[in-house]
PDB file of N, CA and C in Angstrom:
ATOM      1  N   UNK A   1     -63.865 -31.048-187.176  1.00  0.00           N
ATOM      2  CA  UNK A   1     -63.185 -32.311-187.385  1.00  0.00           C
ATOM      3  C   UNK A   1     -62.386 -32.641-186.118  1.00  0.00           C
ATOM      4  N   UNK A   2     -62.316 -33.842-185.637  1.00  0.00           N
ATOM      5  CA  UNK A   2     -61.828 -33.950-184.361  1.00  0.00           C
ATOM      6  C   UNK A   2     -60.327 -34.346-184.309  1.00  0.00           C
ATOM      7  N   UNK A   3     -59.533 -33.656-183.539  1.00  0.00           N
ATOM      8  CA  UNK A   3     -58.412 -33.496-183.471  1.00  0.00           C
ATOM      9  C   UNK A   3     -57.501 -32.395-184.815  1.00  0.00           C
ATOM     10  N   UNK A   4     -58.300 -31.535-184.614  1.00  0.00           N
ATOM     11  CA  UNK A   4     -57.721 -30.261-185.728  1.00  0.00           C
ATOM     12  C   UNK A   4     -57.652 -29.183-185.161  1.00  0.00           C
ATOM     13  N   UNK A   5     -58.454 -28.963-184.309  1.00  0.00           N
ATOM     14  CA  UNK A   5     -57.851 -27.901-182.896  1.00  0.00           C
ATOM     15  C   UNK A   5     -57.280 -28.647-181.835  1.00  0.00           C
ATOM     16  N   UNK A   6     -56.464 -28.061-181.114  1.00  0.00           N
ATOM     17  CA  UNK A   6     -55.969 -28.375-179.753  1.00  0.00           C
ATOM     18  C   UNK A   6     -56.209 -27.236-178.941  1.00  0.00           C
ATOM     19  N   UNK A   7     -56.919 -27.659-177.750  1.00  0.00           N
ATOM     20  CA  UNK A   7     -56.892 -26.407-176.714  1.00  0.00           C
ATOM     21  C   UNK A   7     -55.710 -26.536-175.865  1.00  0.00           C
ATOM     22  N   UNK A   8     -55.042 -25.401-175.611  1.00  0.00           N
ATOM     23  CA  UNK A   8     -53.610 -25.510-174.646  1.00  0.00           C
ATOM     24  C   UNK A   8     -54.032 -24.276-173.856  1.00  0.00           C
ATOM     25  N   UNK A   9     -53.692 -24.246-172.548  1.00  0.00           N
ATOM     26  CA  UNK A   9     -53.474 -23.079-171.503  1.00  0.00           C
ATOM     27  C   UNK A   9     -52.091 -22.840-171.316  1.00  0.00           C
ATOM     28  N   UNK A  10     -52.172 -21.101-171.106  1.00  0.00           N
ATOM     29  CA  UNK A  10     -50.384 -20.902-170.548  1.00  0.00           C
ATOM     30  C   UNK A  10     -50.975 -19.971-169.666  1.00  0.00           C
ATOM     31  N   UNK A  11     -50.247 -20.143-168.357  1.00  0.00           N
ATOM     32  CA  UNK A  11     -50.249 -19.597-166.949  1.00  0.00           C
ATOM     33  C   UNK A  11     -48.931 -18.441-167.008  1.00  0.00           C
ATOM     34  N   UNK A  12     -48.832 -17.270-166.600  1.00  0.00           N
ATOM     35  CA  UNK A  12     -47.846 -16.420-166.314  1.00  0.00           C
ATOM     36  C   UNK A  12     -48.223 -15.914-164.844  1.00  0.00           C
ATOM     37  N   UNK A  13     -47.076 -16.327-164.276  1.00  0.00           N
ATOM     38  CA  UNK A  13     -46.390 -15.677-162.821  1.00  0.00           C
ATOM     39  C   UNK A  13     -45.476 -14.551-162.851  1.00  0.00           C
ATOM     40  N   UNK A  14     -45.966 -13.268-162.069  1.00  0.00           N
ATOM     41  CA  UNK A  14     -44.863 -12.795-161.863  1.00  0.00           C
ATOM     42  C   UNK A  14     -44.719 -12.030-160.487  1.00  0.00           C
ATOM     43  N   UNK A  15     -43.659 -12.091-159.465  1.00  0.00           N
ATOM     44  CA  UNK A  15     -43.075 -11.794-158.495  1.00  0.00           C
ATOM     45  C   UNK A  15     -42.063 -10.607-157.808  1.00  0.00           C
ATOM     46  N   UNK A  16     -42.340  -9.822-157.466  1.00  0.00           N
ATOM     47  CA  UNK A  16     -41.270  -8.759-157.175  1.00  0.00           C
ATOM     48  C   UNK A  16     -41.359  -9.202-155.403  1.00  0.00           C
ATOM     49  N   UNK A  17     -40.030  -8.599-154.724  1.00  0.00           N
ATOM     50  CA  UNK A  17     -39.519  -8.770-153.492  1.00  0.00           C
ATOM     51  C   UNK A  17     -38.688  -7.646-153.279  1.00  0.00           C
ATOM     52  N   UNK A  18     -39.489  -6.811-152.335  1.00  0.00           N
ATOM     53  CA  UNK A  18     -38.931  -5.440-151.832  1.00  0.00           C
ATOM     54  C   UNK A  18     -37.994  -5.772-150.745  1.00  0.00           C
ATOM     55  N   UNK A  19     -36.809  -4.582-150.710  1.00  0.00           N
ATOM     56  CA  UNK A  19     -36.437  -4.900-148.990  1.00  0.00           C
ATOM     57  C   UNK A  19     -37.356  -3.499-148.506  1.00  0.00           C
ATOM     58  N   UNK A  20     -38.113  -3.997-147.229  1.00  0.00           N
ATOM     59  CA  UNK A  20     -39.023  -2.996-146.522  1.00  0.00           C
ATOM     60  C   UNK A  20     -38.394  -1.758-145.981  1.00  0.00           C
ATOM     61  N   UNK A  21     -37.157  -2.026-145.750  1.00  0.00           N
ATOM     62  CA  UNK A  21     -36.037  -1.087-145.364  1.00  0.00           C
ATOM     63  C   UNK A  21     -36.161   0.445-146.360  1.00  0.00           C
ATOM     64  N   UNK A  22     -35.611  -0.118-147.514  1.00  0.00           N
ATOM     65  CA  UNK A  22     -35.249   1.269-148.255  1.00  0.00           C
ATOM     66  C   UNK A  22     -36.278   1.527-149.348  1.00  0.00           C
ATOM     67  N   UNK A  23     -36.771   0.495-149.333  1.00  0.00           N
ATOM     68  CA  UNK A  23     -38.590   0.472-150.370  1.00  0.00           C
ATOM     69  C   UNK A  23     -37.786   0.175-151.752  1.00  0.00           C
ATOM     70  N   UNK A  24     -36.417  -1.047-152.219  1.00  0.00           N
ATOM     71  CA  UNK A  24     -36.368  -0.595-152.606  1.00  0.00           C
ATOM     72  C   UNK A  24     -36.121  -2.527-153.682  1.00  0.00           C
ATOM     73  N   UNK A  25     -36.595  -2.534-154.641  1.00  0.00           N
ATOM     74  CA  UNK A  25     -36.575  -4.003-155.506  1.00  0.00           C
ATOM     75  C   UNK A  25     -35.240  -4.565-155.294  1.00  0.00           C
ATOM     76  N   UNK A  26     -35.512  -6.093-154.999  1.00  0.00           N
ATOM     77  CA  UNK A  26     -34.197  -6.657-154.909  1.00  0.00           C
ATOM     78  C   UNK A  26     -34.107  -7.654-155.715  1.00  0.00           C
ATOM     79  N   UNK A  27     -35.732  -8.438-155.946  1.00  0.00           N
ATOM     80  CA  UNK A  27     -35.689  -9.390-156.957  1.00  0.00           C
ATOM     81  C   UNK A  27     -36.790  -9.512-157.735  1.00  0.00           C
ATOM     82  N   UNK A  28     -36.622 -10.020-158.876  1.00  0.00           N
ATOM     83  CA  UNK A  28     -38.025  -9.581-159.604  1.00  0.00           C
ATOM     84  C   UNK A  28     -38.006 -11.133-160.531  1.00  0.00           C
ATOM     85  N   UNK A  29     -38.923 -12.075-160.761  1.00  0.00           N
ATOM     86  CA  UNK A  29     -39.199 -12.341-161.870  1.00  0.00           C
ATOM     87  C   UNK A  29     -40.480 -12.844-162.353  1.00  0.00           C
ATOM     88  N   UNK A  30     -40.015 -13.620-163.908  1.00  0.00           N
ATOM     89  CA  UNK A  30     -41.399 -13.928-164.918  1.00  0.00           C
ATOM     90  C   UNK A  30     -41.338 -15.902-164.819  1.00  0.00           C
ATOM     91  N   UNK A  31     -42.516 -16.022-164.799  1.00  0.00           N
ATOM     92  CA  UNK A  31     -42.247 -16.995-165.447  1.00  0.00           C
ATOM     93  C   UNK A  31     -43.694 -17.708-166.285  1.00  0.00           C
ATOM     94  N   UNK A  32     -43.651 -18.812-167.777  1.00  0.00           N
ATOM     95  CA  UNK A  32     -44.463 -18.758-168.757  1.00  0.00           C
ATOM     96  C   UNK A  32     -44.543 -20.313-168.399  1.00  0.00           C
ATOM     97  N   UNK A  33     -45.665 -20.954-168.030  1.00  0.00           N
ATOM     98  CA  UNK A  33     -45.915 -22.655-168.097  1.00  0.00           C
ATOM     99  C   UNK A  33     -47.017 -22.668-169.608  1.00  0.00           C
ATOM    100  N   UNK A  34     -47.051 -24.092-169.968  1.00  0.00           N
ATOM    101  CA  UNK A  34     -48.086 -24.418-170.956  1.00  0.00           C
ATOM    102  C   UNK A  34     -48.174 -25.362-170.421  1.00  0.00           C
ATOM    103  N   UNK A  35     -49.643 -25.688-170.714  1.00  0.00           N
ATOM    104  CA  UNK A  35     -50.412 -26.457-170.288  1.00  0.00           C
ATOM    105  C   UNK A  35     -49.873 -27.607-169.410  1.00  0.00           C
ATOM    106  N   UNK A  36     -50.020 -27.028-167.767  1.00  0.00           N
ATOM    107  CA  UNK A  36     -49.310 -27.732-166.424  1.00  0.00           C
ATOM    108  C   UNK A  36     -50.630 -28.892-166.158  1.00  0.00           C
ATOM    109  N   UNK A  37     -50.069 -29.918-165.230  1.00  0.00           N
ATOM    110  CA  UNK A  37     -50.621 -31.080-165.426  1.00  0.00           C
ATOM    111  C   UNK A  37     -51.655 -30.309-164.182  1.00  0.00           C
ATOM    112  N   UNK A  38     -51.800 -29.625-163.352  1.00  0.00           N
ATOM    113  CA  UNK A  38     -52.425 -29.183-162.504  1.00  0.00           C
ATOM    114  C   UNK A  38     -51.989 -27.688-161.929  1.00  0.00           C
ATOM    115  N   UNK A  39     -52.747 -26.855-161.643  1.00  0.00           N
ATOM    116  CA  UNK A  39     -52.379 -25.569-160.592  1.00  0.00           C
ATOM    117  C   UNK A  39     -51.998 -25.377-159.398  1.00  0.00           C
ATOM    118  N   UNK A  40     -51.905 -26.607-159.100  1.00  0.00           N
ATOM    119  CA  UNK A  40     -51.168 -26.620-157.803  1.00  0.00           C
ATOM    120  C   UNK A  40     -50.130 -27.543-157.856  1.00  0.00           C
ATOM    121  N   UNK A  41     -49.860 -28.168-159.104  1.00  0.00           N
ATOM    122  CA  UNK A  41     -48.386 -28.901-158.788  1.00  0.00           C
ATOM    123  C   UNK A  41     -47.232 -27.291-159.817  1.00  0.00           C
ATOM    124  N   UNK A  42     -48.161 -26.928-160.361  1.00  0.00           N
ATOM    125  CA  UNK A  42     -47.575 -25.547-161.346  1.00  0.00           C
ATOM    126  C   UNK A  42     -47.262 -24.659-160.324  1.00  0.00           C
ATOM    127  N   UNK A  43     -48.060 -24.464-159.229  1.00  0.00           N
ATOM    128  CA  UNK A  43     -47.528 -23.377-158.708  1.00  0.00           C
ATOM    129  C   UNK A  43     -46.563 -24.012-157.514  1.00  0.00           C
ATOM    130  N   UNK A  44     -46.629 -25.361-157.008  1.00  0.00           N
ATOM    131  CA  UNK A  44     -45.863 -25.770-156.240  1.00  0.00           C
ATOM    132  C   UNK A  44     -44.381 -25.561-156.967  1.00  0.00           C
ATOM    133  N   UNK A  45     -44.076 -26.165-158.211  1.00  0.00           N
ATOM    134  CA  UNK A  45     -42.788 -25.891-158.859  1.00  0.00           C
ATOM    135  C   UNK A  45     -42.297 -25.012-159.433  1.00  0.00           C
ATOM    136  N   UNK A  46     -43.022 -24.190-159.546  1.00  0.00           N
ATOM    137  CA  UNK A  46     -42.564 -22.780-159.758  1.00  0.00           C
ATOM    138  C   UNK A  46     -41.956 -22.468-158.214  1.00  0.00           C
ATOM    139  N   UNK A  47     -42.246 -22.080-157.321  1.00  0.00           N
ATOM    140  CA  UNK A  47     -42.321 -21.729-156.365  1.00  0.00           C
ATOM    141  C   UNK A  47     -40.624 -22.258-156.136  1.00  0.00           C
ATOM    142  N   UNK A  48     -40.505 -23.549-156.233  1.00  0.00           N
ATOM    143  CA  UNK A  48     -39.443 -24.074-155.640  1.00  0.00           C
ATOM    144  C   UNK A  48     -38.105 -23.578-156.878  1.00  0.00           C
ATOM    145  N   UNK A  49     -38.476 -23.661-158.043  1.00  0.00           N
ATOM    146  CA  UNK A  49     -37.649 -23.243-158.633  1.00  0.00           C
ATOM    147  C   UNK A  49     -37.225 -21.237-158.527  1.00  0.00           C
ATOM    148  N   UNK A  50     -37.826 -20.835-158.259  1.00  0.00           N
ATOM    149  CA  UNK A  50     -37.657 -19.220-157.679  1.00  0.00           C
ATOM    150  C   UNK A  50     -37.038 -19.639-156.495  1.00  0.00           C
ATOM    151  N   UNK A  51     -36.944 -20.285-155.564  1.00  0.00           N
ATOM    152  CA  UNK A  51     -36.362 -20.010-154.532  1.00  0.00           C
ATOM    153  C   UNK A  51     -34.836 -20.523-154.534  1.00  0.00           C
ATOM    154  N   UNK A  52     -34.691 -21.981-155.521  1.00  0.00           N
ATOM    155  CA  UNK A  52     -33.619 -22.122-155.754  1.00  0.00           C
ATOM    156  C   UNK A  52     -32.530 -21.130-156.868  1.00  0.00           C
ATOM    157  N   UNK A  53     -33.487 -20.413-157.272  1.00  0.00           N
ATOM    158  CA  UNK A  53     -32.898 -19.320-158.033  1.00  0.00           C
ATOM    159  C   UNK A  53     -32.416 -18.311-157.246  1.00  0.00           C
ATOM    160  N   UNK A  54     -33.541 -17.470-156.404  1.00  0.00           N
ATOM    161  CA  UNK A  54     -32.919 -17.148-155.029  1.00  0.00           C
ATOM    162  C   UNK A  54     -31.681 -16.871-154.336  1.00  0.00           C
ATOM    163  N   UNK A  55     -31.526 -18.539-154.306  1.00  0.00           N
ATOM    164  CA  UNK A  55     -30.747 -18.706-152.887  1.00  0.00           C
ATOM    165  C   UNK A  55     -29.505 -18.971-153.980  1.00  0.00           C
ATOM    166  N   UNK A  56     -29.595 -19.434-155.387  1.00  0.00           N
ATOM    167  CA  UNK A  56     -28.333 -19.137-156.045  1.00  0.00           C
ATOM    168  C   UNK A  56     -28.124 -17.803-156.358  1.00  0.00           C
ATOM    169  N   UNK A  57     -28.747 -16.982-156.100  1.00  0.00           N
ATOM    170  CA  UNK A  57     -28.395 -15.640-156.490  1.00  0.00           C
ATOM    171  C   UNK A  57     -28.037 -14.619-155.247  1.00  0.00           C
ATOM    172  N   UNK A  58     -27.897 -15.273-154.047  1.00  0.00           N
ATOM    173  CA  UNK A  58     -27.947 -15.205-153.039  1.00  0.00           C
ATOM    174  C   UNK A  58     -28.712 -13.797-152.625  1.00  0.00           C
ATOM    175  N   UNK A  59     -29.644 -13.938-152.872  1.00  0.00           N
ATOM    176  CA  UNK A  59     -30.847 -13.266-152.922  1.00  0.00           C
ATOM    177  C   UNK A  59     -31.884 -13.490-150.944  1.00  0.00           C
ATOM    178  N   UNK A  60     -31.634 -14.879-150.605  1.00  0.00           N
ATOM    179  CA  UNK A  60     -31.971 -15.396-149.411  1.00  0.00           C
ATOM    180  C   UNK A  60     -30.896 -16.385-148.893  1.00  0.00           C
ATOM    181  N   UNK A  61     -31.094 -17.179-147.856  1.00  0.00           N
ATOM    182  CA  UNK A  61     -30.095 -18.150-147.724  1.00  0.00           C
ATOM    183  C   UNK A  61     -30.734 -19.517-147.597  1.00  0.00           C
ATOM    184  N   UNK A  62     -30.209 -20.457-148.061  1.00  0.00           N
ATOM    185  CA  UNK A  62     -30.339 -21.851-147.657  1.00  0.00           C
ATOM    186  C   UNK A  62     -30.385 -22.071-146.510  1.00  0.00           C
ATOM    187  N   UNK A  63     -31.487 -22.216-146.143  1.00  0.00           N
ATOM    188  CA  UNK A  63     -31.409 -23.181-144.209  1.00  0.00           C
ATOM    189  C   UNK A  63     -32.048 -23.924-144.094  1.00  0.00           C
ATOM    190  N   UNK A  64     -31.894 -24.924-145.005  1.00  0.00           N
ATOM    191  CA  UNK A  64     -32.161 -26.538-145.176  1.00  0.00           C
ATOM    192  C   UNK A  64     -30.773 -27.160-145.063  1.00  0.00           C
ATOM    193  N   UNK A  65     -29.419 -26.528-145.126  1.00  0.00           N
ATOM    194  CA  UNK A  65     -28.340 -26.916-144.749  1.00  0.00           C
ATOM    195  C   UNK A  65     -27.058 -26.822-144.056  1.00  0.00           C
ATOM    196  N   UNK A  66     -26.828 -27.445-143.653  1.00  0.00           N
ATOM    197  CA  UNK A  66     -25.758 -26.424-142.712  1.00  0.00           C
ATOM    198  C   UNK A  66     -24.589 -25.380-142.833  1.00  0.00           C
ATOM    199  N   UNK A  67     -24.405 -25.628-144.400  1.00  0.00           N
ATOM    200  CA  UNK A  67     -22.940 -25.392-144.364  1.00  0.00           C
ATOM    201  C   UNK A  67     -23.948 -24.251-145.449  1.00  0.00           C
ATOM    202  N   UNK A  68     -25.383 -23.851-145.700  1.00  0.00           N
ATOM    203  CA  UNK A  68     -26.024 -22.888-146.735  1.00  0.00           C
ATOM    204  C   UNK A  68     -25.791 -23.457-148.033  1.00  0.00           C
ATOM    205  N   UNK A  69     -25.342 -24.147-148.453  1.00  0.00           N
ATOM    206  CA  UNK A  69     -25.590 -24.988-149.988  1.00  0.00           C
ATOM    207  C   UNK A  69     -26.228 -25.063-150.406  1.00  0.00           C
TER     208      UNK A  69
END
């Protein structure tokens, strides 16, 4: 019968970031999309949202600004 199933996709990312120094985890995460309008705007915003997570966790630094904001 049409429209009694729905097909949905969910994409999982996940990321770890060593420092090469002491071999030793500094940041790690997950993340769960459903059904993204594309795989490359999904992985474009993922991407940006980890880094702004990041750089709030001061994990890296902001140098898109001057003052690191």
């Amino acid at each position: 019968m049409p429209g009694y199933y729905a097909k949905t996709t969910n994409y999982y990312m996940e990321g770890n970031l060593f420092d090469t120094k002491n071999e030793k985890l500094v940041y790690s995460v997950q993340t769960k999309s459903f059904d993204p309008y594309t795989t490359d705007m999904l992985a474009h915003e993922n991407g940006l949202l980890i880094v702004k997570d990041m750089i709030k966790k001061k994990i890296i630094e902001d140098k898109t600004s001057p003052a690191g904001d």
